[in-house]
PDB file of N, CA and C in Angstrom:
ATOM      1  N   UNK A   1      25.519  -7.703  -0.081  1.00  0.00           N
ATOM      2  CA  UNK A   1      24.724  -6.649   0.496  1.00  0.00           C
ATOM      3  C   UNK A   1      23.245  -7.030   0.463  1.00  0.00           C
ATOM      4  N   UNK A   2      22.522  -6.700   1.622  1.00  0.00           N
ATOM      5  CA  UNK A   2      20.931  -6.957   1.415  1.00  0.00           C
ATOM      6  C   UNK A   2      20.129  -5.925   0.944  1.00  0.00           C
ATOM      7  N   UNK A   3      19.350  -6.165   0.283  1.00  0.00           N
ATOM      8  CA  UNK A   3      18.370  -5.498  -0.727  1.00  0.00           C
ATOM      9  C   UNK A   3      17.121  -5.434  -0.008  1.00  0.00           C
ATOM     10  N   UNK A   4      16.548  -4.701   1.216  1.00  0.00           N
ATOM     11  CA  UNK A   4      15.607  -4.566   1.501  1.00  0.00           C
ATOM     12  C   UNK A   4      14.542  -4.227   0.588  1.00  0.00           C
ATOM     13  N   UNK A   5      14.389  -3.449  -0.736  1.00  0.00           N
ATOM     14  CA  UNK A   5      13.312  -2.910  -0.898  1.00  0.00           C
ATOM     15  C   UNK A   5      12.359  -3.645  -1.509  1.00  0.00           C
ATOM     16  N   UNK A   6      12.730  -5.017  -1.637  1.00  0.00           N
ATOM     17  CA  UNK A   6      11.569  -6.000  -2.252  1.00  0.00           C
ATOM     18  C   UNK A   6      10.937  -6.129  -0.511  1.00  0.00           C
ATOM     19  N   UNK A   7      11.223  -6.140   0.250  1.00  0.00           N
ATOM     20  CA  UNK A   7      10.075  -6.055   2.047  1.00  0.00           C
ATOM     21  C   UNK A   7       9.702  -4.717   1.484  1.00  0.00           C
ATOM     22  N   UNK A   8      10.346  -3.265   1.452  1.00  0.00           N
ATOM     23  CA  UNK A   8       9.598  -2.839   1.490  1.00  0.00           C
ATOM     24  C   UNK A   8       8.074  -2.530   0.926  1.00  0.00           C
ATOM     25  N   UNK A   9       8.782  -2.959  -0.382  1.00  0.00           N
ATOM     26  CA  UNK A   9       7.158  -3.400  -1.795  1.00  0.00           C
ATOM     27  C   UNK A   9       6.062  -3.986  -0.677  1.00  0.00           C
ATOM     28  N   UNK A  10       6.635  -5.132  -0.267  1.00  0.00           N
ATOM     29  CA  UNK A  10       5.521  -5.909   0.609  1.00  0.00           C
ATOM     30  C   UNK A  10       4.910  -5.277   1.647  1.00  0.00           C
ATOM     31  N   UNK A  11       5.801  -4.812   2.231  1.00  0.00           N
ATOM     32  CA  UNK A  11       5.092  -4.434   3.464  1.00  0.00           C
ATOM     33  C   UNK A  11       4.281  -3.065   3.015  1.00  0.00           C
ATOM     34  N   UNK A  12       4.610  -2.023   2.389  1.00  0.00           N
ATOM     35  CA  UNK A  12       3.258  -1.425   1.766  1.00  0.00           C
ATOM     36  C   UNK A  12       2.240  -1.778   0.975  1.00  0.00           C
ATOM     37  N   UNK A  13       2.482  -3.039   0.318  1.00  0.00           N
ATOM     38  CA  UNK A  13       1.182  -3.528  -0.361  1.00  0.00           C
ATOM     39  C   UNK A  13       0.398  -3.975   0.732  1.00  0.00           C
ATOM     40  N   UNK A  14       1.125  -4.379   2.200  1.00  0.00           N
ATOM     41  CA  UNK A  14       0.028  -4.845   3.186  1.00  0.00           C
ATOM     42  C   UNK A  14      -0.248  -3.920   3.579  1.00  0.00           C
ATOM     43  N   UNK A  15       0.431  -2.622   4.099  1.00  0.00           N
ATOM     44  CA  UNK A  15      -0.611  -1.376   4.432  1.00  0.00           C
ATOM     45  C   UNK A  15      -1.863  -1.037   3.825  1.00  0.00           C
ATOM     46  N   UNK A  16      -1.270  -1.251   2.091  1.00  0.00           N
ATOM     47  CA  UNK A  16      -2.703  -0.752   1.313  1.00  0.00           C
ATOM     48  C   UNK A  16      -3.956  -1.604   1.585  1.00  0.00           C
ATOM     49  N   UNK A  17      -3.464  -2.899   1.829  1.00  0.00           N
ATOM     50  CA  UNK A  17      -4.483  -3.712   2.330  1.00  0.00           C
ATOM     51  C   UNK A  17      -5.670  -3.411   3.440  1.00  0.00           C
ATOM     52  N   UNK A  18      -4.537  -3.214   4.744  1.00  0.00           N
ATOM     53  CA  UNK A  18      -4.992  -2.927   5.473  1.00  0.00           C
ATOM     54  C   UNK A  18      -6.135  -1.693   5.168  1.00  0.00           C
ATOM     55  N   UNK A  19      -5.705  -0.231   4.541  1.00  0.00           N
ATOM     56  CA  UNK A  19      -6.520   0.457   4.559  1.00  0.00           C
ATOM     57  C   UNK A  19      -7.754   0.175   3.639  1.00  0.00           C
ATOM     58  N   UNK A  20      -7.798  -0.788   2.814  1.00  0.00           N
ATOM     59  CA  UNK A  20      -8.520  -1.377   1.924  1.00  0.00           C
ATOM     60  C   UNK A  20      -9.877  -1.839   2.956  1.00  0.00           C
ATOM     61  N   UNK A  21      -9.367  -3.023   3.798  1.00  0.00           N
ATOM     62  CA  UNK A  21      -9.763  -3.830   5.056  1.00  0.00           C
ATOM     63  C   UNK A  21     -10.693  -2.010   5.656  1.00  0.00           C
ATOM     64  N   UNK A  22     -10.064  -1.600   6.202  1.00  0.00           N
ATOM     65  CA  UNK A  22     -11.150  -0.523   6.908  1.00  0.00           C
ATOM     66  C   UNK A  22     -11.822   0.154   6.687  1.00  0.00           C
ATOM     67  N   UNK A  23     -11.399   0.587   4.939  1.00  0.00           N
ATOM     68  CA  UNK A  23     -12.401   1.641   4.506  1.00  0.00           C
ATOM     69  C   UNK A  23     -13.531   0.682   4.218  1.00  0.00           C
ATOM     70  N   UNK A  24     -13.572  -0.611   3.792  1.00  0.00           N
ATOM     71  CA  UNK A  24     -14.721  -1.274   3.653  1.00  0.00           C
ATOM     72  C   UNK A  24     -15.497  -1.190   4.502  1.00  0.00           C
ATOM     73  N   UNK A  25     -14.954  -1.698   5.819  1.00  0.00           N
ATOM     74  CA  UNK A  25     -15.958  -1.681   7.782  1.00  0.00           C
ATOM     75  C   UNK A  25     -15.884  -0.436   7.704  1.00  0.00           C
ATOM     76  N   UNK A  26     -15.518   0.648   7.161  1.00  0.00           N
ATOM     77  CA  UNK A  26     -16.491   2.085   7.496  1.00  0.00           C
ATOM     78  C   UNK A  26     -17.545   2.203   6.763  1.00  0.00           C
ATOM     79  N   UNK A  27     -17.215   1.833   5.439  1.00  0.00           N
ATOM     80  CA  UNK A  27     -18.175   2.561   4.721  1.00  0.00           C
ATOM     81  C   UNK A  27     -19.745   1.058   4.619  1.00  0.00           C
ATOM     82  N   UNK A  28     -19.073  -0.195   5.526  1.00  0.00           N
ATOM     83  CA  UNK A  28     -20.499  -0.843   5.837  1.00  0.00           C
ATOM     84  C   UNK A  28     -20.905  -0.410   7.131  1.00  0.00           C
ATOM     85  N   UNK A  29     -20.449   0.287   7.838  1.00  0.00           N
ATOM     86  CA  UNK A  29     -21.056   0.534   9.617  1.00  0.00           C
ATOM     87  C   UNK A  29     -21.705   2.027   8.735  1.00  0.00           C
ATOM     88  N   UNK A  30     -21.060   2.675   8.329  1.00  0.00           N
ATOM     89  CA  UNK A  30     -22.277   4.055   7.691  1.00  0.00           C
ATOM     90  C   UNK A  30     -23.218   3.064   7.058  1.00  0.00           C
ATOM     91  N   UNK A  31     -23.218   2.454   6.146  1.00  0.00           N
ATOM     92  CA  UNK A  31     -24.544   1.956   5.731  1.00  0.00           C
ATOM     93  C   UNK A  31     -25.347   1.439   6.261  1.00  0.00           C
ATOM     94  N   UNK A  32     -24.687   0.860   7.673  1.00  0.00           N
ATOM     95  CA  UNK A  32     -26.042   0.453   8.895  1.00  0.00           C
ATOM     96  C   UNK A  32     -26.228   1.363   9.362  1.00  0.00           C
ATOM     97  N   UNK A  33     -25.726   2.679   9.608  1.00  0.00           N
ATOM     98  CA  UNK A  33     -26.483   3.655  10.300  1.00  0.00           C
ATOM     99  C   UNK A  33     -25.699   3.640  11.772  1.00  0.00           C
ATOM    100  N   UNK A  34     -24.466   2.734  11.548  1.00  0.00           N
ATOM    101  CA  UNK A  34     -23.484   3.845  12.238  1.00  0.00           C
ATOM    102  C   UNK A  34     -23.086   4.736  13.220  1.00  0.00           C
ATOM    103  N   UNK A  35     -22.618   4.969  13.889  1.00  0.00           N
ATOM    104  CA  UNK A  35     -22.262   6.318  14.445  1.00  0.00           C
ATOM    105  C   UNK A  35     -20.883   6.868  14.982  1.00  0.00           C
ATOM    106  N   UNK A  36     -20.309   5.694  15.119  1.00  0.00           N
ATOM    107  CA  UNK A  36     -19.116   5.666  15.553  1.00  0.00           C
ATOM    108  C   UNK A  36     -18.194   4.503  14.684  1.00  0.00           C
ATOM    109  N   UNK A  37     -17.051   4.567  14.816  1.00  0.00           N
ATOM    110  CA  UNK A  37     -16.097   3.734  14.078  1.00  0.00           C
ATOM    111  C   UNK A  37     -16.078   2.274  14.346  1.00  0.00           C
ATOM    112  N   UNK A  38     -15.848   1.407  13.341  1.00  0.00           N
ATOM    113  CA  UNK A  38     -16.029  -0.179  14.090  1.00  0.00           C
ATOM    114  C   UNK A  38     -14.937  -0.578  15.089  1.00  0.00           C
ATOM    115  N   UNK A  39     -15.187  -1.337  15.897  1.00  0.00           N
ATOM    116  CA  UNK A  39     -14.168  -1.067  16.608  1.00  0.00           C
ATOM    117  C   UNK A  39     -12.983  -1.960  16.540  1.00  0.00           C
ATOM    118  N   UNK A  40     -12.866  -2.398  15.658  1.00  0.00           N
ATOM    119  CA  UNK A  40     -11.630  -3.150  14.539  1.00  0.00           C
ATOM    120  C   UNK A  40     -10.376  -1.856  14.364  1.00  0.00           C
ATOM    121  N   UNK A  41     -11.221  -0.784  13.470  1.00  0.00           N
ATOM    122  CA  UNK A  41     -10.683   0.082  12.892  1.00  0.00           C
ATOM    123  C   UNK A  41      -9.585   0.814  13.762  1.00  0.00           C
ATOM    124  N   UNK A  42      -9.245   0.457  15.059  1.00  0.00           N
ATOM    125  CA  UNK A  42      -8.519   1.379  15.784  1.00  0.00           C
ATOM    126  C   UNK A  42      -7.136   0.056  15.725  1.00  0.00           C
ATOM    127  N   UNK A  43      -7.217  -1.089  15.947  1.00  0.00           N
ATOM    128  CA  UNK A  43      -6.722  -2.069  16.202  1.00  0.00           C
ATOM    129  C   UNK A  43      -5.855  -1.915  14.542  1.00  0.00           C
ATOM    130  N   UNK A  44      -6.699  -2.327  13.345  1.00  0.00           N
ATOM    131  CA  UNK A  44      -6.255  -2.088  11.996  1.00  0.00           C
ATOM    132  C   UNK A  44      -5.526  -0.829  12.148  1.00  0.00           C
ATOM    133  N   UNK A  45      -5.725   0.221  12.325  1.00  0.00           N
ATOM    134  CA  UNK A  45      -4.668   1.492  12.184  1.00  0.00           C
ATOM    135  C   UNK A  45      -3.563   1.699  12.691  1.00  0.00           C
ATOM    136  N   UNK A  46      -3.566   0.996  13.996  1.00  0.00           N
ATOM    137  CA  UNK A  46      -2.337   0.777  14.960  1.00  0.00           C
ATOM    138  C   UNK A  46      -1.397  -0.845  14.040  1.00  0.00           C
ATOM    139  N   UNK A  47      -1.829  -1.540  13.928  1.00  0.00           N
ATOM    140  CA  UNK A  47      -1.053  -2.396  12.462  1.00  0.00           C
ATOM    141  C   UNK A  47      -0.442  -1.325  11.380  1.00  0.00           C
ATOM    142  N   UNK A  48      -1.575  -0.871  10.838  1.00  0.00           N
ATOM    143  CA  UNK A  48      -0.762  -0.589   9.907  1.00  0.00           C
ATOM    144  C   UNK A  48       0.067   0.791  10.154  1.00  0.00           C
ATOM    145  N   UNK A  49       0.155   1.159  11.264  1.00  0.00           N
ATOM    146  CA  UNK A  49       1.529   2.021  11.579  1.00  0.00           C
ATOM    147  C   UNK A  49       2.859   1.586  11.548  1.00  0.00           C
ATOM    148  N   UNK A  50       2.276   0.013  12.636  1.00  0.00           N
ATOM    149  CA  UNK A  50       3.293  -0.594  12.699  1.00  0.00           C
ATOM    150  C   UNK A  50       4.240  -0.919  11.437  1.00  0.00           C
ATOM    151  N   UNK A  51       3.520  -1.271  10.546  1.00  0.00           N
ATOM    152  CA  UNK A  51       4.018  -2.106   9.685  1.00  0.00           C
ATOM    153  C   UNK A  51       4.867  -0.485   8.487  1.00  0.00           C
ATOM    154  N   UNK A  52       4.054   0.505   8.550  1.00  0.00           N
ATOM    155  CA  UNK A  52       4.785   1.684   8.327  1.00  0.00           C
ATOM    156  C   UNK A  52       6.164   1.828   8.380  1.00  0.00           C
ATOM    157  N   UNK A  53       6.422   1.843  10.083  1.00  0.00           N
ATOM    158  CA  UNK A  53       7.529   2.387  10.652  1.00  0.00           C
ATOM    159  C   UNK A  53       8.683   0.942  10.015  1.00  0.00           C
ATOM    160  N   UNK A  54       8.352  -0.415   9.785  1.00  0.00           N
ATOM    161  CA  UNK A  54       9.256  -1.540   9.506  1.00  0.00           C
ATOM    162  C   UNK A  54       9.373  -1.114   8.443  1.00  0.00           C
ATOM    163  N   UNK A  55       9.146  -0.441   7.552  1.00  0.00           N
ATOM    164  CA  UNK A  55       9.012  -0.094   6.376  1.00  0.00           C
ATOM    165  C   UNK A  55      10.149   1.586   5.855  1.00  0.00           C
ATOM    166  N   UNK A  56       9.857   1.950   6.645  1.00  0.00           N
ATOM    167  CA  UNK A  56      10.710   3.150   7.626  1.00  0.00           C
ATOM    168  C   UNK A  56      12.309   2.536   7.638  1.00  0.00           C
ATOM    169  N   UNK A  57      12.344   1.538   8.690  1.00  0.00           N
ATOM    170  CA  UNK A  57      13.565   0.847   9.263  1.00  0.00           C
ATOM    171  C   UNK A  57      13.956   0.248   8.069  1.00  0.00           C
ATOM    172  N   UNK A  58      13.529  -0.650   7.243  1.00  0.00           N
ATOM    173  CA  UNK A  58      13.954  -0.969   6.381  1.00  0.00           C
ATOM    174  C   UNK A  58      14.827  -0.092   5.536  1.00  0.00           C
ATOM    175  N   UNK A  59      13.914   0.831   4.560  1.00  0.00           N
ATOM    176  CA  UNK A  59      14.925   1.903   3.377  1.00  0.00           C
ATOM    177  C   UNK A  59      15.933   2.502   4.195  1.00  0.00           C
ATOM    178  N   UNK A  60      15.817   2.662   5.906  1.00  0.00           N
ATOM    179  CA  UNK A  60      17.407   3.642   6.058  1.00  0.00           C
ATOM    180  C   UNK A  60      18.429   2.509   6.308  1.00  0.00           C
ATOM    181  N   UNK A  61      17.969   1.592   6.316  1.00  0.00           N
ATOM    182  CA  UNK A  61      19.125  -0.170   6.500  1.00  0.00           C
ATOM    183  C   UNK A  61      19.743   0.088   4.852  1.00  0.00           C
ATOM    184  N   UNK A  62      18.382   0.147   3.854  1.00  0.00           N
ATOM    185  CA  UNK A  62      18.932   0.100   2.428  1.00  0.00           C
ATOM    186  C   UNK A  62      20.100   1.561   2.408  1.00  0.00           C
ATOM    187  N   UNK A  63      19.572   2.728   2.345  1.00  0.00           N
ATOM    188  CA  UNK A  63      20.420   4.029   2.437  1.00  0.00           C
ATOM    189  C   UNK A  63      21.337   4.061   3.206  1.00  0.00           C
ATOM    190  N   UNK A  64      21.998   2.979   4.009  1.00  0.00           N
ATOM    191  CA  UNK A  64      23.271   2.909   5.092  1.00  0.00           C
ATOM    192  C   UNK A  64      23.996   2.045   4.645  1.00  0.00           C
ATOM    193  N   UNK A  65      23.456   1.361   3.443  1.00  0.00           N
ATOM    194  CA  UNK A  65      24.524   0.379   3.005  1.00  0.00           C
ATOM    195  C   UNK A  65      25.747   1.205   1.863  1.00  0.00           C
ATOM    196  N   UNK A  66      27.023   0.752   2.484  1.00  0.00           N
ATOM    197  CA  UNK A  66      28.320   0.765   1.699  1.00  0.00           C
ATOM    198  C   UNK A  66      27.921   0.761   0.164  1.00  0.00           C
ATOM    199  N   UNK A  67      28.048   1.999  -0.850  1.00  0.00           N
ATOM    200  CA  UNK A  67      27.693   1.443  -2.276  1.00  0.00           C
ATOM    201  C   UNK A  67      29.284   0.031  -2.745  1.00  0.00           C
ATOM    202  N   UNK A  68      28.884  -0.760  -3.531  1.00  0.00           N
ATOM    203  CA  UNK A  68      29.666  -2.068  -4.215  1.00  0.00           C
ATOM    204  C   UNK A  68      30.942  -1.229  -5.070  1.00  0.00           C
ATOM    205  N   UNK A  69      30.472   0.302  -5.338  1.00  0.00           N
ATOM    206  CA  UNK A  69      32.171   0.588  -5.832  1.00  0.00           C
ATOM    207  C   UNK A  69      33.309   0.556  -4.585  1.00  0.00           C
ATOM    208  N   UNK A  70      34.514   0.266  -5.378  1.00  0.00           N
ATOM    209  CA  UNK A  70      35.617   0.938  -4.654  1.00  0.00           C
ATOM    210  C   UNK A  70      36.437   1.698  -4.868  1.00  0.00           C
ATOM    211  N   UNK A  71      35.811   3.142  -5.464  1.00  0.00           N
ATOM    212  CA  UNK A  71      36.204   4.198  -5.495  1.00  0.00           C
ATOM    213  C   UNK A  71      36.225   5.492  -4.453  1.00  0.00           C
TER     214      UNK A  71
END
């Protein structure tokens, strides 16, 4: 049986990344004075949805697997 949830570990430690990655380019475009969002930040958010929803797909692959009893 495959054991997705070591991807899933990963693939949310790269989300956290990601939001790591943007809150930085926000909170340096406010410190230049700013006004609008960098325009990275839309590109980064749409990633890390993506990588969400694989993350998503993954645990119901894990929750659909046959449990190893045969009872």
């Amino acid at each position: 049986m495959a054991d997705y949830e070591h991807l899933v570990d990963r693939l949310e430690s790269v989300a956290a990344d990601l939001d790591e990655i943007a809150f930085d380019q926000l909170r340096e475009a406010v410190a230049d004075g700013e006004v609008s969002r960098p325009a990275s930040d839309k590109k980064l958010m749409q990633a890390r949805r993506a990588i969400e929803k694989a993350a998503v797909i993954l645990r119901q692959l894990d929750d659909d697997q046959p449990s190893d009893s045969w009872t």
